[in-house]
Each structure stands twice: as structure tokens, then as C-alpha cells.
Protein backbone atom coordinates (compact mmCIF):
# COMPACT_ATOMS: atom_id res chain seq x y z
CA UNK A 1 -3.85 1.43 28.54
CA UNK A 2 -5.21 3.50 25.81
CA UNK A 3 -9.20 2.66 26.96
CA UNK A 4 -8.71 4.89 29.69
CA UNK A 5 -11.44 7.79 29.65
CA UNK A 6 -8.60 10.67 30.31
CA UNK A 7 -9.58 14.57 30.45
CA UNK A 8 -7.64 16.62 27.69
CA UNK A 9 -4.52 18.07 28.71
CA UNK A 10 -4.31 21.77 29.87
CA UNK A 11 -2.00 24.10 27.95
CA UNK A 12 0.98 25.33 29.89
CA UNK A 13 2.00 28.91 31.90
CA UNK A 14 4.21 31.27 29.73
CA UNK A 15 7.96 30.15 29.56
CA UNK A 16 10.65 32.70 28.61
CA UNK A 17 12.58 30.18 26.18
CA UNK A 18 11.51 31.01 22.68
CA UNK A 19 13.12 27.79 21.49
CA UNK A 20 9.35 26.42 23.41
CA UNK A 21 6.72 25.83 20.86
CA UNK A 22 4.34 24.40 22.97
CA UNK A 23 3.93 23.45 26.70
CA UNK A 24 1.43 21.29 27.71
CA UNK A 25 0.28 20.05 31.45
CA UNK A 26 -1.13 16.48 31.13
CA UNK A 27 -4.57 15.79 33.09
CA UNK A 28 -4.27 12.64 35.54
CA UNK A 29 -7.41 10.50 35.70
CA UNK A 30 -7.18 7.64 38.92
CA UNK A 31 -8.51 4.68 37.64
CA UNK A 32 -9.12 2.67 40.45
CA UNK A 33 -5.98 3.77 42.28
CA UNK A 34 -4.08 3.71 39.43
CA UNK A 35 -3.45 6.88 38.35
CA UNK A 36 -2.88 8.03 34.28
CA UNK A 37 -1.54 11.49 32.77
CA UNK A 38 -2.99 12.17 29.57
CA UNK A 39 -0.37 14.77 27.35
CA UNK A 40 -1.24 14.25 23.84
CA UNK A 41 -4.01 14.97 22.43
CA UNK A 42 -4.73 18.19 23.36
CA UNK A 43 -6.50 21.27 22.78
CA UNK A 44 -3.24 23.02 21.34
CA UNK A 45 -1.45 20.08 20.27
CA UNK A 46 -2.78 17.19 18.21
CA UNK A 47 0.35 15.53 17.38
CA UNK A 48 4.15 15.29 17.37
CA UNK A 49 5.38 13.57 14.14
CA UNK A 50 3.72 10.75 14.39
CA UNK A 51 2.54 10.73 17.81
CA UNK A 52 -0.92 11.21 17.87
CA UNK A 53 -1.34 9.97 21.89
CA UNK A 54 0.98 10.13 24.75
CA UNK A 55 -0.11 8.77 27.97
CA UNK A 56 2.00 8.41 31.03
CA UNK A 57 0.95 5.27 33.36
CA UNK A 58 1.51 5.52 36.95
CA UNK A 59 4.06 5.47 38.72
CA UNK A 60 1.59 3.15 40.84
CA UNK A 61 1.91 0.23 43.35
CA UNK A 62 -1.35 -2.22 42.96
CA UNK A 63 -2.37 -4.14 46.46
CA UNK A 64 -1.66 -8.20 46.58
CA UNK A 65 -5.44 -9.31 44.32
CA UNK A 66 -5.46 -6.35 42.69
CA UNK A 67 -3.85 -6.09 38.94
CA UNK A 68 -4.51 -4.06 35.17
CA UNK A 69 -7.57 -5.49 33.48
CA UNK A 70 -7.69 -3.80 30.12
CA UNK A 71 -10.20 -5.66 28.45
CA UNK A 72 -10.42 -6.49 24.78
CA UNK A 73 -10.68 -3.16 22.76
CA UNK A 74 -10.53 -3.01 18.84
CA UNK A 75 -8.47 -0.25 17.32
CA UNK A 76 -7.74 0.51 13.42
CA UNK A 77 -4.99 3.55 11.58
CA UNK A 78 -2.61 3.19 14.71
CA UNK A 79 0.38 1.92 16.14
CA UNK A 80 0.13 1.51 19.94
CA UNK A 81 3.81 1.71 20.95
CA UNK A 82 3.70 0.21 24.97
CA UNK A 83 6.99 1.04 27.03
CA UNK A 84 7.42 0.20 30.66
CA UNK A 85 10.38 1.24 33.21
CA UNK A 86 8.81 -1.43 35.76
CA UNK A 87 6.16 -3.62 36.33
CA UNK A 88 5.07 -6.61 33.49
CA UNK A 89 1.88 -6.41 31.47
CA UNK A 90 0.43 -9.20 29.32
CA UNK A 91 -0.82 -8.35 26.15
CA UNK A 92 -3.17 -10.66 24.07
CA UNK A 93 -4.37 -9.87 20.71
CA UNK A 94 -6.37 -11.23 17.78
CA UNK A 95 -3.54 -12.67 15.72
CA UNK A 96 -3.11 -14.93 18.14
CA UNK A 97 -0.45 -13.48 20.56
CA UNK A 98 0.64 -13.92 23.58
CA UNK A 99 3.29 -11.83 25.54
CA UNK A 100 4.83 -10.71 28.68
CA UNK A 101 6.09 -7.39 27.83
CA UNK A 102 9.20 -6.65 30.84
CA UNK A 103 10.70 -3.05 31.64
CA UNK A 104 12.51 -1.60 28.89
CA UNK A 105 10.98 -3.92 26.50
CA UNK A 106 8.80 -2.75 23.32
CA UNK A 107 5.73 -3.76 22.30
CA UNK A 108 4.95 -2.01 18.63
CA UNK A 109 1.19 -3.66 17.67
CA UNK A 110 0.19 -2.49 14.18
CA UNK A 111 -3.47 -2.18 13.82
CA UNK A 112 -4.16 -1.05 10.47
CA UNK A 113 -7.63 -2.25 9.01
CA UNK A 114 -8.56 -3.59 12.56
CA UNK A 115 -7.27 -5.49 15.48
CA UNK A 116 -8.31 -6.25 18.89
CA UNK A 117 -5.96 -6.90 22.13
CA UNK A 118 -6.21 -7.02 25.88
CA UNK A 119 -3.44 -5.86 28.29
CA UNK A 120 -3.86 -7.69 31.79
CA UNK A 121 -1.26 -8.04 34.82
CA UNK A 122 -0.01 -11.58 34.56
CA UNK A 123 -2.39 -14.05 37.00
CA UNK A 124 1.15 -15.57 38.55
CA UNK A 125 2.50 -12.10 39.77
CA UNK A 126 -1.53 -11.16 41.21
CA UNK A 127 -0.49 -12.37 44.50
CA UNK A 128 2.04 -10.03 45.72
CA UNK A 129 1.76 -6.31 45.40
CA UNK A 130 2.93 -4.95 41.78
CA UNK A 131 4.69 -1.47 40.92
CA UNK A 132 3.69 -0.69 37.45
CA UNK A 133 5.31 2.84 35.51
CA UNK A 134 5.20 3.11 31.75
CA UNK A 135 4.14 4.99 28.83
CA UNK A 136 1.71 4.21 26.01
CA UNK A 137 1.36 5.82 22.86
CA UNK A 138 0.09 5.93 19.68
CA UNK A 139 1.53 6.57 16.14
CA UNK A 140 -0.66 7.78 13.69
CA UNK A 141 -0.51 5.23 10.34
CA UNK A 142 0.50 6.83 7.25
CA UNK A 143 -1.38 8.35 4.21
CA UNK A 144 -1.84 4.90 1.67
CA UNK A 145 -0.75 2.42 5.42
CA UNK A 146 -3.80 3.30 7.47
CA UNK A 147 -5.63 -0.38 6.20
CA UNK A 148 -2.10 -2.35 6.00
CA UNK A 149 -2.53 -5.81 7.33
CA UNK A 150 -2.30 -5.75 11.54
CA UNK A 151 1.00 -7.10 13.23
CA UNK A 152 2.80 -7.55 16.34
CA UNK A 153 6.14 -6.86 17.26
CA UNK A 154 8.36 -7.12 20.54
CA UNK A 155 11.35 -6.08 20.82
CA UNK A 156 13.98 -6.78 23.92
CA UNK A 157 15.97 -4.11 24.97
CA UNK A 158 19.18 -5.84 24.45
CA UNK A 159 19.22 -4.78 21.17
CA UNK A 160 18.64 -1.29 21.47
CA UNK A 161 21.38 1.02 21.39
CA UNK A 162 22.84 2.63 24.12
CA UNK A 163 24.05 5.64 25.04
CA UNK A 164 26.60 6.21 27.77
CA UNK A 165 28.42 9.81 27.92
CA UNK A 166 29.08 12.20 30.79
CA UNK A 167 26.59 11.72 32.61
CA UNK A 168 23.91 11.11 30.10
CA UNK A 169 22.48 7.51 30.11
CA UNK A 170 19.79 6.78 27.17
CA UNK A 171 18.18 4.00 25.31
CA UNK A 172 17.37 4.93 21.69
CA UNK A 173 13.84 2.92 21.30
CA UNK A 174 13.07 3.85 17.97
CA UNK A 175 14.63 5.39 15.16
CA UNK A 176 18.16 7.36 15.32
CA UNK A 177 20.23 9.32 17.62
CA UNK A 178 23.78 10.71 17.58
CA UNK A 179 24.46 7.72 15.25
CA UNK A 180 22.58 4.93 17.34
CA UNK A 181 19.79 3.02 15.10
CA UNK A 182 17.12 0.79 16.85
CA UNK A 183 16.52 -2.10 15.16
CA UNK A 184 12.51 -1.00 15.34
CA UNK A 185 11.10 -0.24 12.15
CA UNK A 186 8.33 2.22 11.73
CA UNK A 187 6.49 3.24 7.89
CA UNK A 188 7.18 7.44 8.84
CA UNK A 189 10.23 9.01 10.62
CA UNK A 190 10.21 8.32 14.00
CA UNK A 191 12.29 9.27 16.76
CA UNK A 192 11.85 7.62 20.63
CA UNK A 193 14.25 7.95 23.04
CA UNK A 194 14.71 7.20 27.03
CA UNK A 195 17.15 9.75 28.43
CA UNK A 196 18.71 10.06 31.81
CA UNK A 197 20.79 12.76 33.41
CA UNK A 198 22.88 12.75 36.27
CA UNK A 199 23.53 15.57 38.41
CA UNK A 200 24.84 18.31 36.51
CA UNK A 201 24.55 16.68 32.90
CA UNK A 202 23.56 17.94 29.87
CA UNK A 203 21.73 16.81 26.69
CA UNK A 204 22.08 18.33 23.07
CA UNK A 205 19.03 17.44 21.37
CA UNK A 206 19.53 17.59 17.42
CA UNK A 207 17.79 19.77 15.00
CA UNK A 208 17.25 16.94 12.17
CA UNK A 209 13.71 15.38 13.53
CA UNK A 210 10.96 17.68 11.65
CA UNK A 211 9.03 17.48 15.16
CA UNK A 212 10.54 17.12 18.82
CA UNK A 213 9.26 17.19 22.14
CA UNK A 214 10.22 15.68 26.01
CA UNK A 215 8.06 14.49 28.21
CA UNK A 216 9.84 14.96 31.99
CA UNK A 217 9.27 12.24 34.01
CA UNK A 218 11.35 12.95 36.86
CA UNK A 219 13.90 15.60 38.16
CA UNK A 220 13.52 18.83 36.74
CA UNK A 221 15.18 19.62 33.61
CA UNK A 222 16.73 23.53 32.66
CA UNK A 223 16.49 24.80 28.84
CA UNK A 224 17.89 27.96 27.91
CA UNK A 225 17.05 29.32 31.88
CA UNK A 226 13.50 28.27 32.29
CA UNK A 227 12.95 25.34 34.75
CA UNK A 228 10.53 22.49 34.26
CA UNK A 229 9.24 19.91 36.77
CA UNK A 230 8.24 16.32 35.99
CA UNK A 231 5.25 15.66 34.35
CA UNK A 232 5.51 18.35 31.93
CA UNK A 233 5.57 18.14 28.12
CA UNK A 234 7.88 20.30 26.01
CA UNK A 235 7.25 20.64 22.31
CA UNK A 236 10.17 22.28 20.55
CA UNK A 237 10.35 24.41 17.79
CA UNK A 238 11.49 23.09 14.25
CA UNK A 239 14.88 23.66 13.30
CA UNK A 240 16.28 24.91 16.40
CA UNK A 241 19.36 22.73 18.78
CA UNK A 242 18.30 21.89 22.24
CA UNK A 243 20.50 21.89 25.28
CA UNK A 244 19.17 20.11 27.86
CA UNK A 245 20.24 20.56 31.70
CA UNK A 246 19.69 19.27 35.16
CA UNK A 247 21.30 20.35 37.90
CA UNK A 248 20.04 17.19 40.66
CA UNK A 249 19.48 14.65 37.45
CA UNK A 250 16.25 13.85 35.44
CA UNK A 251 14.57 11.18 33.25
CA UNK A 252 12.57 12.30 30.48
CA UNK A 253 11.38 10.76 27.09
CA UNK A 254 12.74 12.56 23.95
CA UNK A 255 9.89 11.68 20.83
CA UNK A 256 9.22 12.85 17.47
CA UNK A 257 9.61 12.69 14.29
CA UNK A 258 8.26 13.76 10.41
CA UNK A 259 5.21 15.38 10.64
CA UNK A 260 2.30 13.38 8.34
CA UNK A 261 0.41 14.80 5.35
CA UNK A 262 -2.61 14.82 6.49
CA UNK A 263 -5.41 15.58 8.92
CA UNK A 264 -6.23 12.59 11.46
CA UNK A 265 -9.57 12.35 13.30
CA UNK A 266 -9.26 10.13 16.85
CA UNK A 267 -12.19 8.69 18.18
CA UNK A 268 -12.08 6.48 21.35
CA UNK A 269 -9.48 3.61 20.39
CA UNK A 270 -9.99 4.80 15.98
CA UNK A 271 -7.45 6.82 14.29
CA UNK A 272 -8.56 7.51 10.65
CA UNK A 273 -7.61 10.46 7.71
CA UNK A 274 -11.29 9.47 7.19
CA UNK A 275 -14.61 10.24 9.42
CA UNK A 276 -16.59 7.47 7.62
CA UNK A 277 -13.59 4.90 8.26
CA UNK A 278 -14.59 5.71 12.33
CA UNK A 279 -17.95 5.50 11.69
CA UNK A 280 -17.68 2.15 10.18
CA UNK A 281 -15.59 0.85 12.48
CA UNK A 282 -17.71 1.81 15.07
CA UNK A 283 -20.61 0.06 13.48
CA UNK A 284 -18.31 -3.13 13.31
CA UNK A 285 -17.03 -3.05 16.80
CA UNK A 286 -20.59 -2.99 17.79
CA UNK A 287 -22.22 -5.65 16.22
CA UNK A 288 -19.00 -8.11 16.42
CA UNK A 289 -17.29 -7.67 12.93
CA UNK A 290 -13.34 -7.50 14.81
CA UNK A 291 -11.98 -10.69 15.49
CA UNK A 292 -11.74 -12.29 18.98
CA UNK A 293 -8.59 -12.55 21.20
CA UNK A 294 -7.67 -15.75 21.93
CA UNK A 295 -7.48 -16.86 25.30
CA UNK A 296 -9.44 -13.53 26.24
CA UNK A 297 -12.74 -14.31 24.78
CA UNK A 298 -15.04 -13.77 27.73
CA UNK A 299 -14.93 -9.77 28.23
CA UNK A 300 -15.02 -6.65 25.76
CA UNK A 301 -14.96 -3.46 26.60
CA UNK A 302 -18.50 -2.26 24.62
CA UNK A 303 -18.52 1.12 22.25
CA UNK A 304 -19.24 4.35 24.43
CA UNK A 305 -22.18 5.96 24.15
CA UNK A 306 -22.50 9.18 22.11
């Protein structure tokens, strides 16, 4: 839910791995009992590859009533890349569509020049109580595909690859890994990757991605003799092989990718090479240049102030 108004991350204690570029504590906001870890950006970290925005969402149980109510927003120069591991979220947006996104599921929505979407918990499920866990992030656009025409994309986890190997369970999202391809396609090198480990397993993480990092969602995972707890993110240095160990099991996300050309400003929902591009779009987003969502018409959320 990338309106929410998260604090930046804090940078991490010293770690005794050298193969450790970066480590980086997220800040959790609760939004209304719903609680969200920003990781990315930060202070010492602006982006992994293409990742320009990691948030983690939940783990969280909403009351019978109660659901997400992510207005429409406008964003332009992104990709917002939605990912749950349970719960179902509705997304809306100004080309017209309409769709349940369902654990393990993608949702890959393209702004470019501009679009606008809303992300609600479906109305049928608002009468029983509703776990919801994900991530949301954001891939930075390109130099020459920042104003590329907007488009949405789902994709079911049925056809993303698997990987199944002592003790090592993982779900290769987006790009490649150990010779597993998603079918997702993405303008830059991109690499997105759902990773579990048993008790006792162990992860090699290639050198080839330009830019790597984790994110450890649960469990605590070992590298090179330093110990990490969940809710920690992990930015590697270039070049190097990661072994990755747990000794009770953990879940973490592996993302990366080729680092872009050029400097990106974020503002609120904008991502632009280009401060004028934000300013404009600002300007447009508040005197109703974006295009409506359909079926969503009656709320926005309104520019912030300052």
C-alpha cells in the first residue's frame, strides 16, 4: 500500500561478515492496526537494482467490518510490483481493471506517464476477520521508459518456477535463478525471489545479479557466522557468492538486479530522473489531470501538503 506515510528506515548495528554491504532496520508505522515496515528507501540505501521501495505489509489480522481502503492514488516512472503470502486485495485502476490479486499471485502495474489505482479488501470477504501479509514494491522505470504507456499485468503463480532441493523451497517471481525463468517480463534486469529454508538448509545465492539483497521475513538466517532475525534487510556486496543458513528454518525474499544509469528523485507516490516531471505531476494530480478509476470514482487520496 505504497500511500502509507512510513518513517525512513534506520541503518543497521555493525556485522562481522564483510560479504554485508549494507544492513538496514525497516521502521514500522501502524496504520490503523495494521502495521507496515518500511526498508527501502533509506538514508544509506536508495535502491537495489531496480528497487527503488520495499515495504513489508503486516503480518496483520483485520476485525469482521474492518478491511484495506487504499484509496485512488496516481503514480508515474514506476512499477509497483504487489506480492502477498495471504490475505486477497482488490486492485482497481484507470485502464479499466479489475482484480483479485490471491497469495502468491503477482500484480506488476506499469505506470509510466501516469496512472491511478485503488487497492481495497474485497466487500464479500469484509464480514469475517481477514489475515493479510505481503510485500509491495516499487521498480524504478528505466532511462528513455519512464513515460512508456501504463499497463497491468497479473500473473498466477502456477506458472512460476519452482524450486524444490534439500530443504530449500522457492518461487522465482521474476527474472532467473539457478536456471528457473519467470514468465514476468521487466524493461531492466530484475531478480525476485521467495525462498524458504527448512531446518538446517542452506541457500547459495549467485554472484551474476549486479545488485542483491534479502529481506528476512521469518526465522533467522546465518551468513558467514553473523546471525540475523526477521525483519532485517541484507544488501550484499557485488560480485561476491552468498551462502545462506538457518539452523530452525526461515523465509526471506531474495531481490535485485542491474543497477540503473541514473539518479531517481521519489516523491510521495512519483518516481522521476527528472524534478520538474514531479513537479508537474504534482500540479496534475491536483487539479484532476490523471484519469479516474472505474468503479472507484467517489474517493482520492488528495496531494500532501508541503
Amino acid at each position: 500500500m505504497s500511500f502509507f506515510p512510513g518513517p525512513d528506515p534506520l541503518p543497521g548495528d555493525a556485522f562481522a561478515c564483510d560479504a554485508i554491504e549494507t544492513l538496514i532496520i525497516p521502521r514500522a508505522s501502524d496504520i490503523g492496526g495494521f502495521e507496515v515496515r518500511r526498508a527501502l528507501p533509506s538514508s544509506r540505501r536508495r535502491l537495489v537494482g531496480p528497487f527503488i521501495f520495499f515495504d513489508r505489509m503486516g503480518p496483520a489480522v483485520l476485525r469482521a467490518g474492518q478491511g484495506l481502503d487504499v484509496r485512488p492514488h496516481p503514480h508515474i516512472g514506476l512499477s509497483t510490483v504487489t506480492y502477498l503470502f495471504d490475505g486477497k486485495i482488490r486492485h482497481r485502476d484507470s485502464l479499466g481493471t479489475e482484480m483479485v490479486i490471491e497469495p502468491g499471485d503477482l500484480n506488476l502495474m506499469t505506470a509510466g506517464r501516469g496512472i491511478v489505482h485503488s487497492e481495497r479488501s474485497p466487500e464479500e470477504l469484509r464480514g469475517s476477520p481477514m489475515s493479510v501479509s505481503g510485500l509491495q514494491t516499487w521498480l524504478a522505470l528505466p532511462d528513455g521508459g519512464e513515460e512508456v504507456d501504463p499497463v497491468f499485468e497479473n500473473t498466477s503463480r502456477t506458472v512460476m518456477p519452482e524450486i524444490d532441493d534439500g530443504g530449500v523451497k522457492a518461487r522465482v517471481v521474476i527474472g532467473n535463478l539457478d536456471g528457473a525463468r519467470s514468465p514476468v517480463r521487466t524493461p531492466t534486469d530484475t531478480l525476485y525471489a521467495d525462498i524458504r529454508l527448512g531446518a538446517g538448509a542452506q541457500f547459495r545465492i549467485p554472484a551474476e545479479a549486479e545488485e542483491r539483497a534479502i529481506y528476512v521475513l521469518e526465522g533467522h538466517v546465518e551468513i558467514a557466522g553473523d546471525r540475523f532475525p526477521a525483519d532485517r534487510l541484507l544488501v550484499f556486496r557485488p560480485g561476491d557468492e552468498i551462502v545462506v543458513r538457518s539452523e530452525a528454518g526461515a523465509h526471506f525474499m531474495l531481490f535485485g538486479g542491474a543497477a540503473l544509469g541514473s539518479q531517481r528523485y521519489i516523491w510521495w507516490n512519483f518516481v522521476s530522473s527528472s524534478k520538474e516531471r514531479i513537479e508537474q505531476a504534482k500540479e496534475e494530480w491536483r487539479t484532476g489531470h490523471f484519469d479516474i478509476v472505474p468503479g472507484d470514482e467517489e474517493e482520492f487520496i488528495p496531494l500532501p501538503e508541503g
